[in-house]
PDB file of N, CA and C in Angstrom:
ATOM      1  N   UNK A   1    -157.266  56.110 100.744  1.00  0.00           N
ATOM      2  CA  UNK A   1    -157.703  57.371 100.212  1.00  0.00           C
ATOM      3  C   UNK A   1    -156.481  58.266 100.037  1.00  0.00           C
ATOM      4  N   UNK A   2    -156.561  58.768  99.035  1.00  0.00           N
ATOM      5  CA  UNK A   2    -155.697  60.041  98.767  1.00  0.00           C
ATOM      6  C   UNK A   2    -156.125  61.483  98.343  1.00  0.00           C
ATOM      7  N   UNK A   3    -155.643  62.467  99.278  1.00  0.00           N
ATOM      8  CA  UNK A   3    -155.623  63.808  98.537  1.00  0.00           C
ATOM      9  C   UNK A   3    -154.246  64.365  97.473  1.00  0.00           C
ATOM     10  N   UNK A   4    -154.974  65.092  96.625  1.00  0.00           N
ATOM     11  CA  UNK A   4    -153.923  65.537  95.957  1.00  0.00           C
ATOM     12  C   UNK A   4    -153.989  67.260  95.510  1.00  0.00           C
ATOM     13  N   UNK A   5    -153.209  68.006  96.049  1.00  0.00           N
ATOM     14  CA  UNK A   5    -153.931  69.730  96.169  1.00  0.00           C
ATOM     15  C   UNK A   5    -153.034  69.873  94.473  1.00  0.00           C
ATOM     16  N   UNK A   6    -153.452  70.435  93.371  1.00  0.00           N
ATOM     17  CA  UNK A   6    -152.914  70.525  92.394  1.00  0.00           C
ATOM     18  C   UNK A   6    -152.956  71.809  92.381  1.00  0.00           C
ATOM     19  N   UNK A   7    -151.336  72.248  91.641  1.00  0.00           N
ATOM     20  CA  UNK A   7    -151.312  73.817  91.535  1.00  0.00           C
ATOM     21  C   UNK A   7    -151.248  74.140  89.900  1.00  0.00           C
ATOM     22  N   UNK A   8    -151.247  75.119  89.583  1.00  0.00           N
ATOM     23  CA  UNK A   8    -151.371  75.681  88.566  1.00  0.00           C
ATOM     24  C   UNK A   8    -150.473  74.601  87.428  1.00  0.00           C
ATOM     25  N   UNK A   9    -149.535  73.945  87.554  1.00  0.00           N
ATOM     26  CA  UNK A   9    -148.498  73.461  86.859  1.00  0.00           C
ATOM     27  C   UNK A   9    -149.495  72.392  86.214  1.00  0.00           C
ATOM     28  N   UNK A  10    -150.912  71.802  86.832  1.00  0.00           N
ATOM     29  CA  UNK A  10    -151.566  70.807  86.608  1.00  0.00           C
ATOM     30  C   UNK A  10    -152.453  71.272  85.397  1.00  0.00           C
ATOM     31  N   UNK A  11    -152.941  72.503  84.985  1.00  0.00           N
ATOM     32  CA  UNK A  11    -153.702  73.392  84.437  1.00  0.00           C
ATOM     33  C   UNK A  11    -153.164  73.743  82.976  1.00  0.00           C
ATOM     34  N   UNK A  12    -151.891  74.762  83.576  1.00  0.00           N
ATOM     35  CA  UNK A  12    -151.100  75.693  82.303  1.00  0.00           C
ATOM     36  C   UNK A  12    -149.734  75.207  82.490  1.00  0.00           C
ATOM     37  N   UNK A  13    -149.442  75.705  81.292  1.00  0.00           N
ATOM     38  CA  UNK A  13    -148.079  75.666  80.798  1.00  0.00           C
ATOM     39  C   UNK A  13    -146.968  76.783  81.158  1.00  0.00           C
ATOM     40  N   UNK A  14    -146.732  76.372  82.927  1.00  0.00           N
ATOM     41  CA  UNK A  14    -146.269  77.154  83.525  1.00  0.00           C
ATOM     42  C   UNK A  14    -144.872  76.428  83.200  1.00  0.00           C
ATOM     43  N   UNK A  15    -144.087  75.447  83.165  1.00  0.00           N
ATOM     44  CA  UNK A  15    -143.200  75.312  82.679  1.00  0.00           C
ATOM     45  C   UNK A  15    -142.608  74.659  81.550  1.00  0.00           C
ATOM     46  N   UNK A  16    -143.706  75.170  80.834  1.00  0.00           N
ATOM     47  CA  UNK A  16    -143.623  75.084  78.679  1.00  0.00           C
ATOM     48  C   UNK A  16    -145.014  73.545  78.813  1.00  0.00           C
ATOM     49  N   UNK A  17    -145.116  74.040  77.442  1.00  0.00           N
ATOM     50  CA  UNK A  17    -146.274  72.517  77.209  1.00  0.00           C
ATOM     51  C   UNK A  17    -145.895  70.579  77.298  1.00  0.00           C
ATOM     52  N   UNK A  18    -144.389  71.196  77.618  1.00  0.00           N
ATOM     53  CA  UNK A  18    -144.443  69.521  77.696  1.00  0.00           C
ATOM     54  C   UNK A  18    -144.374  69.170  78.381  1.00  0.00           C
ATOM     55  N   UNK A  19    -143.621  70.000  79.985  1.00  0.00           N
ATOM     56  CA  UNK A  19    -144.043  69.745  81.288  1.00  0.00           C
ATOM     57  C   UNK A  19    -145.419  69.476  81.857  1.00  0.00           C
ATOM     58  N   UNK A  20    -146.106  70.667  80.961  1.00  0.00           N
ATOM     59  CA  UNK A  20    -147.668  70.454  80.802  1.00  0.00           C
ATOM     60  C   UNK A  20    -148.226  69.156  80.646  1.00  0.00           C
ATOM     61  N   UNK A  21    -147.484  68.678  79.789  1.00  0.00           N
ATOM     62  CA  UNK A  21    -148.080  67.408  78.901  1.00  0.00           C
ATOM     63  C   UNK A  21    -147.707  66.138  79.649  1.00  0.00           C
ATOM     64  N   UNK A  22    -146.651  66.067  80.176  1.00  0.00           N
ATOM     65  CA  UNK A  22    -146.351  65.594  80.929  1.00  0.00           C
ATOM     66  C   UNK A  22    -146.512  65.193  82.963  1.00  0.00           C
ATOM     67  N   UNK A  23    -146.759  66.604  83.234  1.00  0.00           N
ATOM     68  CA  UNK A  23    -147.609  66.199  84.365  1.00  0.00           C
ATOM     69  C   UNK A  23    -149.218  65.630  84.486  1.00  0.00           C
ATOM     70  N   UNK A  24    -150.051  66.395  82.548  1.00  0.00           N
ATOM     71  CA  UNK A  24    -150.984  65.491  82.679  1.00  0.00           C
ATOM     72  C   UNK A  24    -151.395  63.960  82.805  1.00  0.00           C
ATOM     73  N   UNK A  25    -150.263  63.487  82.197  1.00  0.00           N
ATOM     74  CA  UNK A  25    -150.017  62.230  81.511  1.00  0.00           C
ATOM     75  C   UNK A  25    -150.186  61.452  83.227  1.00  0.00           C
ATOM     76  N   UNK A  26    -149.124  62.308  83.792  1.00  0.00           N
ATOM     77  CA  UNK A  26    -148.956  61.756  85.068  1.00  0.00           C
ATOM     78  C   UNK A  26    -150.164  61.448  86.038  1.00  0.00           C
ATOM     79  N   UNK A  27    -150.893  62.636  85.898  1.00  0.00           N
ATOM     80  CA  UNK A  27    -152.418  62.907  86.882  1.00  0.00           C
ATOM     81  C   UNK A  27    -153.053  61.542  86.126  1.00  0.00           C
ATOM     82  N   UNK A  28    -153.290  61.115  84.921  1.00  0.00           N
ATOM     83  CA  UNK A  28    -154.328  60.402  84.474  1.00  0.00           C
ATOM     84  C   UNK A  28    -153.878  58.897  84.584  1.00  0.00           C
ATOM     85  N   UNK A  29    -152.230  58.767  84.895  1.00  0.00           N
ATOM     86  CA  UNK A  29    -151.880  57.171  85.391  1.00  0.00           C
ATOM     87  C   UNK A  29    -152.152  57.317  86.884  1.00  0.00           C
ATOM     88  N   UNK A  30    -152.274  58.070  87.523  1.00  0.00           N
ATOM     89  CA  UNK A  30    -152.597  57.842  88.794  1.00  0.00           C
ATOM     90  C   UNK A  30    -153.940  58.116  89.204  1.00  0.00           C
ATOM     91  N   UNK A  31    -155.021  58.805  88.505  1.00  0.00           N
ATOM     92  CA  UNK A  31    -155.904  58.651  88.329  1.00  0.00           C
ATOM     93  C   UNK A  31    -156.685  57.040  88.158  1.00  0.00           C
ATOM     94  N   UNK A  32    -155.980  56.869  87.221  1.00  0.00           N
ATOM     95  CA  UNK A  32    -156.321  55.250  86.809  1.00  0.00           C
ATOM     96  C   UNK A  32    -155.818  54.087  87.905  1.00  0.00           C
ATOM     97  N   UNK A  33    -154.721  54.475  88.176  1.00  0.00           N
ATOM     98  CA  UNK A  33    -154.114  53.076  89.275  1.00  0.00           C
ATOM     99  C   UNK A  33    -155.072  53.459  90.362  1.00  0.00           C
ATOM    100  N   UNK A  34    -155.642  54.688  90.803  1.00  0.00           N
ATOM    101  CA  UNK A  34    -156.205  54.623  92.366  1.00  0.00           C
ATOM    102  C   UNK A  34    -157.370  53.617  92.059  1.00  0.00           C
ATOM    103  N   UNK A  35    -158.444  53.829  90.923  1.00  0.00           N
ATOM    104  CA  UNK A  35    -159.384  53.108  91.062  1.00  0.00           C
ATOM    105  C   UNK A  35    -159.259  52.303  90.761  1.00  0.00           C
ATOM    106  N   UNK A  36    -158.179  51.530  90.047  1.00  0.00           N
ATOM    107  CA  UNK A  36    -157.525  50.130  89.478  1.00  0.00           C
ATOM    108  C   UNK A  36    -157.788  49.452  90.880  1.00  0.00           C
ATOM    109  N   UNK A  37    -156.962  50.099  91.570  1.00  0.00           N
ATOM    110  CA  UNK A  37    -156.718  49.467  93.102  1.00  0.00           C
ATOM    111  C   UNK A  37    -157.938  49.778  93.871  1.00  0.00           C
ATOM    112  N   UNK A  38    -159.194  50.696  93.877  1.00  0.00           N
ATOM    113  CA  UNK A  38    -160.019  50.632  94.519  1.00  0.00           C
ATOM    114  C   UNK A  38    -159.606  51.953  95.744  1.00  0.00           C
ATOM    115  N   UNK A  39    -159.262  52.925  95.531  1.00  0.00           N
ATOM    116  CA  UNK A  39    -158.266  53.714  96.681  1.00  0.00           C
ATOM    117  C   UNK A  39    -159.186  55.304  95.955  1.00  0.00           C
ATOM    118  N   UNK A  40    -159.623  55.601  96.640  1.00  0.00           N
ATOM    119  CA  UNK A  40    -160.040  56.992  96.783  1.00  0.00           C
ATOM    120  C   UNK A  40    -159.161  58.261  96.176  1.00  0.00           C
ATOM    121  N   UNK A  41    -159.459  59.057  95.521  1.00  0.00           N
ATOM    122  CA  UNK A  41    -158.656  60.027  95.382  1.00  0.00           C
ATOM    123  C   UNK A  41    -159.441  61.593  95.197  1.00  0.00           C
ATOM    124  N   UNK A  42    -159.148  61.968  95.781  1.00  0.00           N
ATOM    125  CA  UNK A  42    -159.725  63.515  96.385  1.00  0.00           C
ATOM    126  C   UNK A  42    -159.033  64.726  95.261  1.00  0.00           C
ATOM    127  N   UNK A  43    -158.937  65.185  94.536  1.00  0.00           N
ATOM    128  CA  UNK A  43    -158.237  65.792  93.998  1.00  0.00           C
ATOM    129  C   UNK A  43    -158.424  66.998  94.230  1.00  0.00           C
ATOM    130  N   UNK A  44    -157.694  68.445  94.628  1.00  0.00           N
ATOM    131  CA  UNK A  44    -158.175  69.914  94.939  1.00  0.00           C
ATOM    132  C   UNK A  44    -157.181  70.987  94.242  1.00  0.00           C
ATOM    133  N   UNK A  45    -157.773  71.924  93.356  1.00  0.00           N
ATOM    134  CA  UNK A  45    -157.128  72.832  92.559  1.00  0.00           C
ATOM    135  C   UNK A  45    -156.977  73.811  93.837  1.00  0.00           C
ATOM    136  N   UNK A  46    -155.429  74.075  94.137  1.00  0.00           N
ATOM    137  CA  UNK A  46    -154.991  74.612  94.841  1.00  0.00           C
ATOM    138  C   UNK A  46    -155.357  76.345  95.147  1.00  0.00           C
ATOM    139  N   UNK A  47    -156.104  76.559  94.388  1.00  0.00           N
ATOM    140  CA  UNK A  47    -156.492  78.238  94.070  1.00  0.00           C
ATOM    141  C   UNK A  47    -157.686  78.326  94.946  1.00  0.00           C
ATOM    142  N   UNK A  48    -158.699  77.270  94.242  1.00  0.00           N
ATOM    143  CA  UNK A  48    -160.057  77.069  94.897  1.00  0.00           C
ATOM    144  C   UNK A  48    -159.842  76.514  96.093  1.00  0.00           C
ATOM    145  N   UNK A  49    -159.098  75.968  96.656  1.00  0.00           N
ATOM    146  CA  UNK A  49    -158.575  75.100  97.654  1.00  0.00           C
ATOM    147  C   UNK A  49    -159.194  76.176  99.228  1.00  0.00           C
ATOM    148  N   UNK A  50    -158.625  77.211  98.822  1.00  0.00           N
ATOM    149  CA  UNK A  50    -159.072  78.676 100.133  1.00  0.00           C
ATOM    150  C   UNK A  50    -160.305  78.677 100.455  1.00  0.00           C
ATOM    151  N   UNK A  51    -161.547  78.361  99.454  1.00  0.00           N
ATOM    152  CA  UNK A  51    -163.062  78.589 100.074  1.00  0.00           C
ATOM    153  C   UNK A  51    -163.612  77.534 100.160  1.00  0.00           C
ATOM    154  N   UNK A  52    -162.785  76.240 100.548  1.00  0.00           N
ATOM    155  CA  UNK A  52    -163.813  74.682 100.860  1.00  0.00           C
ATOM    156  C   UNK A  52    -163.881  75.227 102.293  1.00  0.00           C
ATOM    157  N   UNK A  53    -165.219  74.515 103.064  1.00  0.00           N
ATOM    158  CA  UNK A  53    -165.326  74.970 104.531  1.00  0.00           C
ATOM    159  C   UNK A  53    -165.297  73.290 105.071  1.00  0.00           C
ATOM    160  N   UNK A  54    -165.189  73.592 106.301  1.00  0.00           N
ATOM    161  CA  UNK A  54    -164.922  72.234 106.798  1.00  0.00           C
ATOM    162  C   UNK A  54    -165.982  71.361 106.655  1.00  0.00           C
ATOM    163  N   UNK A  55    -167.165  71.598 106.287  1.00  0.00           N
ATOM    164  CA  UNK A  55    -168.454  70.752 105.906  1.00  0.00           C
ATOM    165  C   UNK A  55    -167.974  69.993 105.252  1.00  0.00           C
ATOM    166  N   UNK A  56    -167.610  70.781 104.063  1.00  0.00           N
ATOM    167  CA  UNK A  56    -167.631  70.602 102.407  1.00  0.00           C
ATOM    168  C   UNK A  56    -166.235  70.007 102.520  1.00  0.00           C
ATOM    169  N   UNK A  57    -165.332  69.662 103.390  1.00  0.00           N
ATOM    170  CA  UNK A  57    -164.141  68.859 103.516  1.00  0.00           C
ATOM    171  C   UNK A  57    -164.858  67.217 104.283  1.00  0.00           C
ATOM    172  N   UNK A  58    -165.313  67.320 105.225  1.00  0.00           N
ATOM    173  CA  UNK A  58    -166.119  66.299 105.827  1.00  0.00           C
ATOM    174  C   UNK A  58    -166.995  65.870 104.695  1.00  0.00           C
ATOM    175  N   UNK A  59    -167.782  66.109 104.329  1.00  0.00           N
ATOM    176  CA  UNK A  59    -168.911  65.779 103.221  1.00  0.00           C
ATOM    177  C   UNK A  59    -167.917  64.942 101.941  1.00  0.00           C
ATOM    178  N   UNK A  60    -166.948  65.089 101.478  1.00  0.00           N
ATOM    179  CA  UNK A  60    -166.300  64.586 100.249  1.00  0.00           C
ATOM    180  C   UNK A  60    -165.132  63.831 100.944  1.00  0.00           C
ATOM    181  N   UNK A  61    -165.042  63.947 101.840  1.00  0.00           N
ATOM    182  CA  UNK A  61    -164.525  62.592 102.592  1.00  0.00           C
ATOM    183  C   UNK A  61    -164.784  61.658 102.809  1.00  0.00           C
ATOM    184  N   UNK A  62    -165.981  61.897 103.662  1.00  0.00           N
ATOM    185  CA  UNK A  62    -167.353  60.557 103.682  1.00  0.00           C
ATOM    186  C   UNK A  62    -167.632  59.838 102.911  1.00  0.00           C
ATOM    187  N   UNK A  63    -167.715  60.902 101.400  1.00  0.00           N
ATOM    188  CA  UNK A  63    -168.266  60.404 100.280  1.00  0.00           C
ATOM    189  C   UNK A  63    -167.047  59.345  99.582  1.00  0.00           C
ATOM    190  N   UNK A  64    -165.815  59.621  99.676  1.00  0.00           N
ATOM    191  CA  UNK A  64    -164.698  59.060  99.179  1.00  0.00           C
ATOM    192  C   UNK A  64    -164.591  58.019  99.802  1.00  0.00           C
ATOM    193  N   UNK A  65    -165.183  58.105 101.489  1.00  0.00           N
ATOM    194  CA  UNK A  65    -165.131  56.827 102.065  1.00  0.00           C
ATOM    195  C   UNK A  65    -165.749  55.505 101.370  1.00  0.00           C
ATOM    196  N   UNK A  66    -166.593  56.059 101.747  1.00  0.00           N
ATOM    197  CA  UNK A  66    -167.925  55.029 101.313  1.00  0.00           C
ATOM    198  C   UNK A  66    -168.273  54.596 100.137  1.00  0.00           C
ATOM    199  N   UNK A  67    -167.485  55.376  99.151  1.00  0.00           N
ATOM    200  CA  UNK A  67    -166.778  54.393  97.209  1.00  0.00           C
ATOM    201  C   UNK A  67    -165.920  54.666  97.274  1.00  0.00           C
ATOM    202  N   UNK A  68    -164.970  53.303  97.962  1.00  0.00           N
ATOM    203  CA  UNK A  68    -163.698  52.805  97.717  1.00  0.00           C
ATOM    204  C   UNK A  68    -163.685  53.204  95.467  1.00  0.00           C
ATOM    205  N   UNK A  69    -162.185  53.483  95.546  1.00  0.00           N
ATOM    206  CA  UNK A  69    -162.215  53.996  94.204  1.00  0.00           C
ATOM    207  C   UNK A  69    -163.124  54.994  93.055  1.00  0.00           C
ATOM    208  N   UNK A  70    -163.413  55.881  94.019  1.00  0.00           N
ATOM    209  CA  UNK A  70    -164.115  57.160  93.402  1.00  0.00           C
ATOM    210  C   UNK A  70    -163.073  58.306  93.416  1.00  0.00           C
ATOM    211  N   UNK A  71    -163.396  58.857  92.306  1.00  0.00           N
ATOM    212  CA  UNK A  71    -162.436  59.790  92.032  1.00  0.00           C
ATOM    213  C   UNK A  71    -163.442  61.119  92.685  1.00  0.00           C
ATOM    214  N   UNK A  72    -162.512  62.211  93.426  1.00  0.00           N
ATOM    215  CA  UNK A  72    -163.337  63.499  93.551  1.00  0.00           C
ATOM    216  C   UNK A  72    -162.536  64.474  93.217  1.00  0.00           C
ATOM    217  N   UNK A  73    -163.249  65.785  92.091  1.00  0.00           N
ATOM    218  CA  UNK A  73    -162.367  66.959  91.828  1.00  0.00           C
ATOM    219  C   UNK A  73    -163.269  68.009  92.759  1.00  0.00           C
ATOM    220  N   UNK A  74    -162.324  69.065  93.110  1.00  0.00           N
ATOM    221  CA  UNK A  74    -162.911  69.712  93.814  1.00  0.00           C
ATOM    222  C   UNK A  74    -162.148  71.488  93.058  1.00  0.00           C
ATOM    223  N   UNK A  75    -163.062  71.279  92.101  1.00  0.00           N
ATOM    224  CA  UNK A  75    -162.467  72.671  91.549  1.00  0.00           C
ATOM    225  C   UNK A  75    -163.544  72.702  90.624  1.00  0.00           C
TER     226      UNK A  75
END
Protein backbone atom coordinates (compact mmCIF):
# COMPACT_ATOMS: atom_id res chain seq x y z
CA UNK A 1 0.00 0.00 0.00
CA UNK A 2 0.92 3.46 -0.66
CA UNK A 3 0.00 6.96 0.44
CA UNK A 4 0.61 9.81 -1.56
CA UNK A 5 -0.39 13.53 0.10
CA UNK A 6 -0.45 15.69 -3.25
CA UNK A 7 0.06 19.42 -3.10
CA UNK A 8 -1.11 21.97 -5.20
CA UNK A 9 1.78 21.36 -7.91
CA UNK A 10 -0.51 18.09 -8.69
CA UNK A 11 -3.64 20.42 -9.54
CA UNK A 12 -2.22 23.94 -11.04
CA UNK A 13 0.31 25.29 -12.82
CA UNK A 14 2.24 26.38 -9.99
CA UNK A 15 5.41 25.91 -11.80
CA UNK A 16 4.19 26.77 -15.54
CA UNK A 17 2.01 24.08 -17.48
CA UNK A 18 4.59 21.79 -18.30
CA UNK A 19 5.69 21.04 -14.93
CA UNK A 20 1.99 20.71 -14.69
CA UNK A 21 1.94 18.40 -17.47
CA UNK A 22 4.46 16.68 -16.43
CA UNK A 23 3.88 15.82 -12.87
CA UNK A 24 0.50 14.65 -14.27
CA UNK A 25 1.97 12.35 -16.62
CA UNK A 26 3.86 11.18 -13.61
CA UNK A 27 0.70 10.61 -11.10
CA UNK A 28 -1.00 8.49 -13.97
CA UNK A 29 2.31 6.04 -14.55
CA UNK A 30 2.21 5.41 -11.07
CA UNK A 31 -1.21 5.27 -10.81
CA UNK A 32 -1.10 2.52 -13.36
CA UNK A 33 2.06 0.49 -12.10
CA UNK A 34 0.38 0.33 -8.43
CA UNK A 35 -2.53 -1.63 -9.78
CA UNK A 36 -0.38 -3.27 -12.52
CA UNK A 37 1.34 -4.71 -9.49
CA UNK A 38 -1.76 -5.09 -7.36
CA UNK A 39 -0.40 -2.42 -4.49
CA UNK A 40 -2.86 -0.03 -3.03
CA UNK A 41 -2.61 3.55 -3.44
CA UNK A 42 -4.27 6.08 -1.16
CA UNK A 43 -3.95 9.31 -2.76
CA UNK A 44 -4.71 12.77 -0.46
CA UNK A 45 -4.96 16.44 -1.77
CA UNK A 46 -2.89 18.02 0.70
CA UNK A 47 -5.37 21.06 1.44
CA UNK A 48 -8.27 18.67 2.24
CA UNK A 49 -5.78 16.52 3.93
CA UNK A 50 -6.59 18.85 7.54
CA UNK A 51 -10.35 17.57 7.95
CA UNK A 52 -9.92 13.57 7.41
CA UNK A 53 -10.62 12.27 11.10
CA UNK A 54 -9.06 9.24 12.20
CA UNK A 55 -12.22 7.09 11.29
CA UNK A 56 -12.17 8.25 7.89
CA UNK A 57 -8.20 7.42 7.88
CA UNK A 58 -8.93 3.80 9.37
CA UNK A 59 -12.01 3.26 7.11
CA UNK A 60 -9.90 3.87 3.61
CA UNK A 61 -7.21 1.91 4.87
CA UNK A 62 -9.14 -1.12 5.52
CA UNK A 63 -10.71 -0.52 2.42
CA UNK A 64 -7.25 -0.31 0.49
CA UNK A 65 -6.47 -3.32 2.44
CA UNK A 66 -8.83 -5.58 1.46
CA UNK A 67 -8.48 -4.57 -2.71
CA UNK A 68 -5.07 -5.22 -3.18
CA UNK A 69 -4.73 -2.63 -6.20
CA UNK A 70 -7.49 -0.12 -5.61
CA UNK A 71 -6.85 3.18 -6.17
CA UNK A 72 -8.29 5.80 -3.35
CA UNK A 73 -8.61 9.74 -3.86
CA UNK A 74 -9.37 11.47 -0.99
CA UNK A 75 -10.18 14.96 -2.11
Amino acid sequence: MAVEVQGEQHFEPVWGEENLRRVQRNDEIKRKRCKANGMSLIRVKRRESMDINDDEIRTVVEQAAASPGTIIDLY
